[in-house]
PDB file of N, CA and C in Angstrom:
ATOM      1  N   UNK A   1      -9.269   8.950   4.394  1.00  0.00           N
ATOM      2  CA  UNK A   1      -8.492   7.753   4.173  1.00  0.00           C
ATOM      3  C   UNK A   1      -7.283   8.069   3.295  1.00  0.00           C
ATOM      4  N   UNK A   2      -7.210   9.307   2.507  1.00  0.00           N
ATOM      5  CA  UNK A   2      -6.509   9.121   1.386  1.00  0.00           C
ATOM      6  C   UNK A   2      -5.169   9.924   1.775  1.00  0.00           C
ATOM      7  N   UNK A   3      -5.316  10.705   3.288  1.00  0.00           N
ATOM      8  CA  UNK A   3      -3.940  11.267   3.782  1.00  0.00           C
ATOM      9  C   UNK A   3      -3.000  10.138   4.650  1.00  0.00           C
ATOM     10  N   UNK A   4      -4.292   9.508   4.822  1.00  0.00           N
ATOM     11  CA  UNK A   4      -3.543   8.072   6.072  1.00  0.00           C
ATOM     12  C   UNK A   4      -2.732   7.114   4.919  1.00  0.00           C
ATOM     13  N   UNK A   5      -3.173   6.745   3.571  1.00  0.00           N
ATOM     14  CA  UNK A   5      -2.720   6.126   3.177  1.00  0.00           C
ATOM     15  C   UNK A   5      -1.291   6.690   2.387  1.00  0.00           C
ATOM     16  N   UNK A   6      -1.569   8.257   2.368  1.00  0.00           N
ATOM     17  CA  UNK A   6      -0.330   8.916   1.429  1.00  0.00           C
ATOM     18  C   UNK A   6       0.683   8.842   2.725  1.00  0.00           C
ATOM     19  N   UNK A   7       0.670   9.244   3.693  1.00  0.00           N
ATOM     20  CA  UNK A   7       1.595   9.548   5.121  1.00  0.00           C
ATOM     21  C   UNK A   7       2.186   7.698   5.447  1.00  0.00           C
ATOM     22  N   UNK A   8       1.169   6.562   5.240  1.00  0.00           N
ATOM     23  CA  UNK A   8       1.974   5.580   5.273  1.00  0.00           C
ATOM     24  C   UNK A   8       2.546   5.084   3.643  1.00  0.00           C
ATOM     25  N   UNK A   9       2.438   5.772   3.285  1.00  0.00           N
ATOM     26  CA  UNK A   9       3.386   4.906   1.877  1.00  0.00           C
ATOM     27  C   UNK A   9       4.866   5.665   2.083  1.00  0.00           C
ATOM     28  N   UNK A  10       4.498   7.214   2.433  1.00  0.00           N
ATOM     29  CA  UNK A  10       5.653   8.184   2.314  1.00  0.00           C
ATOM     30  C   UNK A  10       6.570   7.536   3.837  1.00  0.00           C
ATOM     31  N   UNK A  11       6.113   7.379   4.681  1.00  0.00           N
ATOM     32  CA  UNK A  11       7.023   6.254   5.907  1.00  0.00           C
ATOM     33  C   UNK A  11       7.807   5.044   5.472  1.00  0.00           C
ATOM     34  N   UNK A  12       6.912   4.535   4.816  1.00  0.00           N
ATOM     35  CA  UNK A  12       7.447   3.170   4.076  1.00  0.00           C
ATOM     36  C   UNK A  12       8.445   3.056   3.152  1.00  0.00           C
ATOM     37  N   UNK A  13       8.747   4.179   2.840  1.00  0.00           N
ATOM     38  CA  UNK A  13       9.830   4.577   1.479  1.00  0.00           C
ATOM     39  C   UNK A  13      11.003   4.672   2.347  1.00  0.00           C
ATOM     40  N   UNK A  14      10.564   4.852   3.661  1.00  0.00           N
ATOM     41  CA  UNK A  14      12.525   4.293   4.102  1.00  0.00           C
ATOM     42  C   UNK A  14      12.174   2.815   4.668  1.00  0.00           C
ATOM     43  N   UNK A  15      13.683   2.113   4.435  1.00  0.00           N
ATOM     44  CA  UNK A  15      13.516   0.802   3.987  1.00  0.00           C
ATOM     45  C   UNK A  15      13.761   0.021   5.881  1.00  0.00           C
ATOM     46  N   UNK A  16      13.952   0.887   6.792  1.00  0.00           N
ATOM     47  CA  UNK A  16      14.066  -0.426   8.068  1.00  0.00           C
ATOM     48  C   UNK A  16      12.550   0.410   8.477  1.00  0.00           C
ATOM     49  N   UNK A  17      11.881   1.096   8.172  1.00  0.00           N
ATOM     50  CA  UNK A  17      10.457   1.157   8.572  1.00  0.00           C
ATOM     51  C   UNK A  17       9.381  -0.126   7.756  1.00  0.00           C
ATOM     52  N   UNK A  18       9.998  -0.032   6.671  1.00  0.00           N
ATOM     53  CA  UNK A  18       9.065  -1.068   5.949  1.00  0.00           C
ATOM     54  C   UNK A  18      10.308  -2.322   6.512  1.00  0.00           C
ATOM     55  N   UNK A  19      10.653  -2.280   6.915  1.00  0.00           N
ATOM     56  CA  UNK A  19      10.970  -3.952   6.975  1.00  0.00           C
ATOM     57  C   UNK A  19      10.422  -4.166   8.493  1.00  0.00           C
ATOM     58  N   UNK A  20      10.234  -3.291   9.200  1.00  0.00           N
ATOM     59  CA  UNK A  20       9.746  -3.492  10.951  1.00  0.00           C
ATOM     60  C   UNK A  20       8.125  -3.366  10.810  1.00  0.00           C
ATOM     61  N   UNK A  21       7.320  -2.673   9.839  1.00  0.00           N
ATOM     62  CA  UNK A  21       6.052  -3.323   9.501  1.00  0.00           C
ATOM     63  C   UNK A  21       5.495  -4.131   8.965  1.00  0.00           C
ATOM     64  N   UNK A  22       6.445  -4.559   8.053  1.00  0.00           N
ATOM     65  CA  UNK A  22       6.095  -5.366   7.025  1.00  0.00           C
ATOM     66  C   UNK A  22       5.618  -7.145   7.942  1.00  0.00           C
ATOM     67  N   UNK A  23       5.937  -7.096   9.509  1.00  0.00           N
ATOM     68  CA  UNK A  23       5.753  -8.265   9.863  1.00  0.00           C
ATOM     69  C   UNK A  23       3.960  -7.952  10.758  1.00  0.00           C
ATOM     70  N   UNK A  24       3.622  -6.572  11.001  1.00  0.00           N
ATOM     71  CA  UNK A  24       2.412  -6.145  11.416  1.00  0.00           C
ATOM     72  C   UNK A  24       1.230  -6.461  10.323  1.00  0.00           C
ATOM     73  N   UNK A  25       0.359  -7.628  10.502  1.00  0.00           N
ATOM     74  CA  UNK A  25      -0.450  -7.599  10.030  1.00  0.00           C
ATOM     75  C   UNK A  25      -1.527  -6.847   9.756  1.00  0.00           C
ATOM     76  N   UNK A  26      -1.980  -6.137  11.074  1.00  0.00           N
ATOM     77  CA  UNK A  26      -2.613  -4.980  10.445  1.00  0.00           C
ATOM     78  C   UNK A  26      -2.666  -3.792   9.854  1.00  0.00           C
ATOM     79  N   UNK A  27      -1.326  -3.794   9.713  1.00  0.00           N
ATOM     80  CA  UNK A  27      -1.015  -2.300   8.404  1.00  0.00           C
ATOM     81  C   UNK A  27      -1.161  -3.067   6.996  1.00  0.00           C
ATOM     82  N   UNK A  28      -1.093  -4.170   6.591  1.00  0.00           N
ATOM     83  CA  UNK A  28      -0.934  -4.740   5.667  1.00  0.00           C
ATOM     84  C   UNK A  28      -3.044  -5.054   5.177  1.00  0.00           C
ATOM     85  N   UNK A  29      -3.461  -5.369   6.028  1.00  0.00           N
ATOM     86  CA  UNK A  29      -4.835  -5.504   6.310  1.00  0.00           C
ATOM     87  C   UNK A  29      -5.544  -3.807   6.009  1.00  0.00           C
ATOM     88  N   UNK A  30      -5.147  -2.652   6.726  1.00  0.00           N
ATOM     89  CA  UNK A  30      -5.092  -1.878   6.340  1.00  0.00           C
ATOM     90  C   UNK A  30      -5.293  -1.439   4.707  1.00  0.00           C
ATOM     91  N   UNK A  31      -4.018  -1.337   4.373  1.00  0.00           N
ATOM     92  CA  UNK A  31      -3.488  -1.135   3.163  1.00  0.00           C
ATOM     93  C   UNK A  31      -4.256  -1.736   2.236  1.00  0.00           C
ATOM     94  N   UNK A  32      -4.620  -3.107   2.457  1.00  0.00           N
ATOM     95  CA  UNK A  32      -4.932  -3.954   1.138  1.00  0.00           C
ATOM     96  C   UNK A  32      -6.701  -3.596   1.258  1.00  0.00           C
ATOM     97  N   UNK A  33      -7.108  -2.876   2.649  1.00  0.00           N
ATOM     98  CA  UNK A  33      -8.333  -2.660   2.497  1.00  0.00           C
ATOM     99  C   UNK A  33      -8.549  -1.218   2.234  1.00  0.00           C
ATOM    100  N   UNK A  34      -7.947  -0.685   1.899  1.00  0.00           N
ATOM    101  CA  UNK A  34      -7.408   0.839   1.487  1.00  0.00           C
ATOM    102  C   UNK A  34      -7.670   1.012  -0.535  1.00  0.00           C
ATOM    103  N   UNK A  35      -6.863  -0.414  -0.763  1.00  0.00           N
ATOM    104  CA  UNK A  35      -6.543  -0.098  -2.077  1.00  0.00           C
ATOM    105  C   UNK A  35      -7.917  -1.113  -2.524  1.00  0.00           C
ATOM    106  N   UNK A  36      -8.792  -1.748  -2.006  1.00  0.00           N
ATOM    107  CA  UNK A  36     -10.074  -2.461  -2.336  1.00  0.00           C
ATOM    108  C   UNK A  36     -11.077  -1.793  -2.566  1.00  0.00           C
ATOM    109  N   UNK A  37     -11.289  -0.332  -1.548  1.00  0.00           N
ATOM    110  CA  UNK A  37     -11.774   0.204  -1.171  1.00  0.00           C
ATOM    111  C   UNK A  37     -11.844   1.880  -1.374  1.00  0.00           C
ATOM    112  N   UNK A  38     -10.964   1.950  -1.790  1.00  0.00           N
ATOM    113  CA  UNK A  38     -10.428   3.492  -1.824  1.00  0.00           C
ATOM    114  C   UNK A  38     -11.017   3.964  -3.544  1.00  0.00           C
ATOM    115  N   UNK A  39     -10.849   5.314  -3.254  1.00  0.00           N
ATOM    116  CA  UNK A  39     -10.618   6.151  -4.558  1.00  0.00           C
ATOM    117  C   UNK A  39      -9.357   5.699  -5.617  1.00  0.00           C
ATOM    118  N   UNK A  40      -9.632   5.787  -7.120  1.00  0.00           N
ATOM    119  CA  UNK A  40      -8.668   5.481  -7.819  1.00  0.00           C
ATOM    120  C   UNK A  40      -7.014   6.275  -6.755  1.00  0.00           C
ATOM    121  N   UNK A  41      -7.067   6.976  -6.740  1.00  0.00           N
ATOM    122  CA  UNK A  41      -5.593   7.614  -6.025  1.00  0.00           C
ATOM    123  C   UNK A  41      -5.311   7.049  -5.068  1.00  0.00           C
ATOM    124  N   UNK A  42      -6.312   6.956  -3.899  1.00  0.00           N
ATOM    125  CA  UNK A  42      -5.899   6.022  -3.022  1.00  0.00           C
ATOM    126  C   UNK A  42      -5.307   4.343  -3.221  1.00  0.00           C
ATOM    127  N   UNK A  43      -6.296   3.890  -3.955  1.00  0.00           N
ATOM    128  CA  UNK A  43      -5.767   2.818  -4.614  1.00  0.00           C
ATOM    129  C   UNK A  43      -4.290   2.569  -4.793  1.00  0.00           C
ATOM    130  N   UNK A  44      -4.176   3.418  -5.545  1.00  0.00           N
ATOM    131  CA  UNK A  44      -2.198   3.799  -6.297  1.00  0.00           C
ATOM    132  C   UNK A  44      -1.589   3.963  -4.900  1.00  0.00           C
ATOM    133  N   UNK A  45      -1.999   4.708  -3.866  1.00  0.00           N
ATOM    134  CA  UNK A  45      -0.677   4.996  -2.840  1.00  0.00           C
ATOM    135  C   UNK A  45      -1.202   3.805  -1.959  1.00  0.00           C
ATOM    136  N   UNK A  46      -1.874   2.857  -1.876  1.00  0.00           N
ATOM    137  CA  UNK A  46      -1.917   1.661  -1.210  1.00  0.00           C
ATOM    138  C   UNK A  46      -1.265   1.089  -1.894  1.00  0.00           C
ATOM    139  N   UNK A  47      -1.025   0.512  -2.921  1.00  0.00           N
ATOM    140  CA  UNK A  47      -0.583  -0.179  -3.815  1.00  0.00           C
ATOM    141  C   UNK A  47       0.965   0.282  -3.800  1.00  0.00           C
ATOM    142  N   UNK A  48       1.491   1.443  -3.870  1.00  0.00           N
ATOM    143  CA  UNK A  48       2.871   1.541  -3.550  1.00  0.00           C
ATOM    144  C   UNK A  48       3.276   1.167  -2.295  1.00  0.00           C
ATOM    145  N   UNK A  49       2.630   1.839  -0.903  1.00  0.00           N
ATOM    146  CA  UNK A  49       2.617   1.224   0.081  1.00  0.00           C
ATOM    147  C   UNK A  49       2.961  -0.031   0.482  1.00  0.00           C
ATOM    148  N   UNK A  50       2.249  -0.973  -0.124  1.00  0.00           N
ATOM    149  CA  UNK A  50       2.128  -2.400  -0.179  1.00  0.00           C
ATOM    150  C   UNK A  50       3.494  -3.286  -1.354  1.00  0.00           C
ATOM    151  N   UNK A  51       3.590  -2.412  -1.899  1.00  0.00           N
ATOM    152  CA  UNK A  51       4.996  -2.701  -2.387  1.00  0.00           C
ATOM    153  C   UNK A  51       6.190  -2.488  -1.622  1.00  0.00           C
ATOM    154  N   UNK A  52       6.424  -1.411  -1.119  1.00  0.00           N
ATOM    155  CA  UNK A  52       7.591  -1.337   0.047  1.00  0.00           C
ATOM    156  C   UNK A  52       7.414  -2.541   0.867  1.00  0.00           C
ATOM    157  N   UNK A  53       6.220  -3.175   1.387  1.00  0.00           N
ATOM    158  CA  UNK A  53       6.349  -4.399   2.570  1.00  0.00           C
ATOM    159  C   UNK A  53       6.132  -5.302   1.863  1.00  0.00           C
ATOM    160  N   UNK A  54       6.427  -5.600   0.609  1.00  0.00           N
ATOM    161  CA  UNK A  54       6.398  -6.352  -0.136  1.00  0.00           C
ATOM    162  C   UNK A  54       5.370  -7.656  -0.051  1.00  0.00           C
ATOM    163  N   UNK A  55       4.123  -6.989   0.229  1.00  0.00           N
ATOM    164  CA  UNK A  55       2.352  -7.423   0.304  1.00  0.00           C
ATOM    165  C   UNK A  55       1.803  -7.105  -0.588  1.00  0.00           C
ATOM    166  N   UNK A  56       2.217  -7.158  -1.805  1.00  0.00           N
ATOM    167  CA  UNK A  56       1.106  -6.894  -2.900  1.00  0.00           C
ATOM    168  C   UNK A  56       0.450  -7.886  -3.073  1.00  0.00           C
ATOM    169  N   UNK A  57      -0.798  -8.166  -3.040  1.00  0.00           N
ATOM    170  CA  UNK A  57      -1.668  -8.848  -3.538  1.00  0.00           C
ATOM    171  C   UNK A  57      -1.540  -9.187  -5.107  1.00  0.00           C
ATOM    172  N   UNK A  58      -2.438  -9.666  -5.478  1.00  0.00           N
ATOM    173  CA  UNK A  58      -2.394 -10.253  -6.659  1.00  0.00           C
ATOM    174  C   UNK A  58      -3.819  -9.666  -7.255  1.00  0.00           C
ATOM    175  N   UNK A  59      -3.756  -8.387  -7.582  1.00  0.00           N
ATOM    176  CA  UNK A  59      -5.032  -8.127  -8.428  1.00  0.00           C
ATOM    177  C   UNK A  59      -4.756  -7.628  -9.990  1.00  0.00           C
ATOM    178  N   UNK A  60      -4.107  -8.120 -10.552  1.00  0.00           N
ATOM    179  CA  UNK A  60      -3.739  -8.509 -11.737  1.00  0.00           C
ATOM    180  C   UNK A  60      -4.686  -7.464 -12.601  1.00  0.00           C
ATOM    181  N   UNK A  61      -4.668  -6.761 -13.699  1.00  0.00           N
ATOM    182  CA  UNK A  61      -5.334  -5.966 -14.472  1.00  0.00           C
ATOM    183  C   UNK A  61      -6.528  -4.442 -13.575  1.00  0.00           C
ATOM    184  N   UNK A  62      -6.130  -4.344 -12.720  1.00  0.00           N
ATOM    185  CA  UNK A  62      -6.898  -3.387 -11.950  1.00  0.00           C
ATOM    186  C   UNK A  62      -6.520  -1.882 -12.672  1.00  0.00           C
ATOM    187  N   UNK A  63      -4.545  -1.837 -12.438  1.00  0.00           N
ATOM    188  CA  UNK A  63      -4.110  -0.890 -12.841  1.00  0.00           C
ATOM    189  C   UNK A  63      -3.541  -1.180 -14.098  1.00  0.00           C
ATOM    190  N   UNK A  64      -4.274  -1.343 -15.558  1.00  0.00           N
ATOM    191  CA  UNK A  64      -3.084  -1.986 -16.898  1.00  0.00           C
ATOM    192  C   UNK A  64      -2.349  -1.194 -16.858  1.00  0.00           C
ATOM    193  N   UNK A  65      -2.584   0.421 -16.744  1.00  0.00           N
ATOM    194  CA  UNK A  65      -1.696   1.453 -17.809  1.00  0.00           C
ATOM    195  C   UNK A  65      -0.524   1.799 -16.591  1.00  0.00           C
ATOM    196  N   UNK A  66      -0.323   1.092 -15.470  1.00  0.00           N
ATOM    197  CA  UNK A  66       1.058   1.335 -14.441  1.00  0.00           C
ATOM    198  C   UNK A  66       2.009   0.609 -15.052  1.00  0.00           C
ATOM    199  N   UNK A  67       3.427   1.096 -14.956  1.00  0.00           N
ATOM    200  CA  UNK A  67       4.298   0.642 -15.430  1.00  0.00           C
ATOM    201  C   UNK A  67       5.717   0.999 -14.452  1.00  0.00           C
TER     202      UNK A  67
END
């Protein structure tokens, strides 16, 4: 899980890829079940991921020490 999620965050970092997924629900479904689910690291590159398609969830105190 944790190369699928590094290979889509590193896609997503150019900005008309994340804007042409960002309307695919299941990469977003994906992702948010990636970073629920995943290893602390995975977590983090879902979570960036999910920032490029600008789907971050709202899990508030998961990561305090990110900045």
């Amino acid at each position: 899980m944790r190369r699928a999620v590094w290979a889509a965050e590193r896609l997503l970092r150019t900005d008309d890829i994340a804007y042409e997924v960002s309307g695919d629900q299941n990469v977003s479904t994906a992702l948010v079940d990636a970073f629920r689910h995943g290893d602390y690291r995975t977590r983090q590159m879902a979570e960036k991921a999910l920032k490029h398609v600008d789907k971050i969830p709202n899990f508030s105190g998961i990561f305090p020490n990110m900045g």
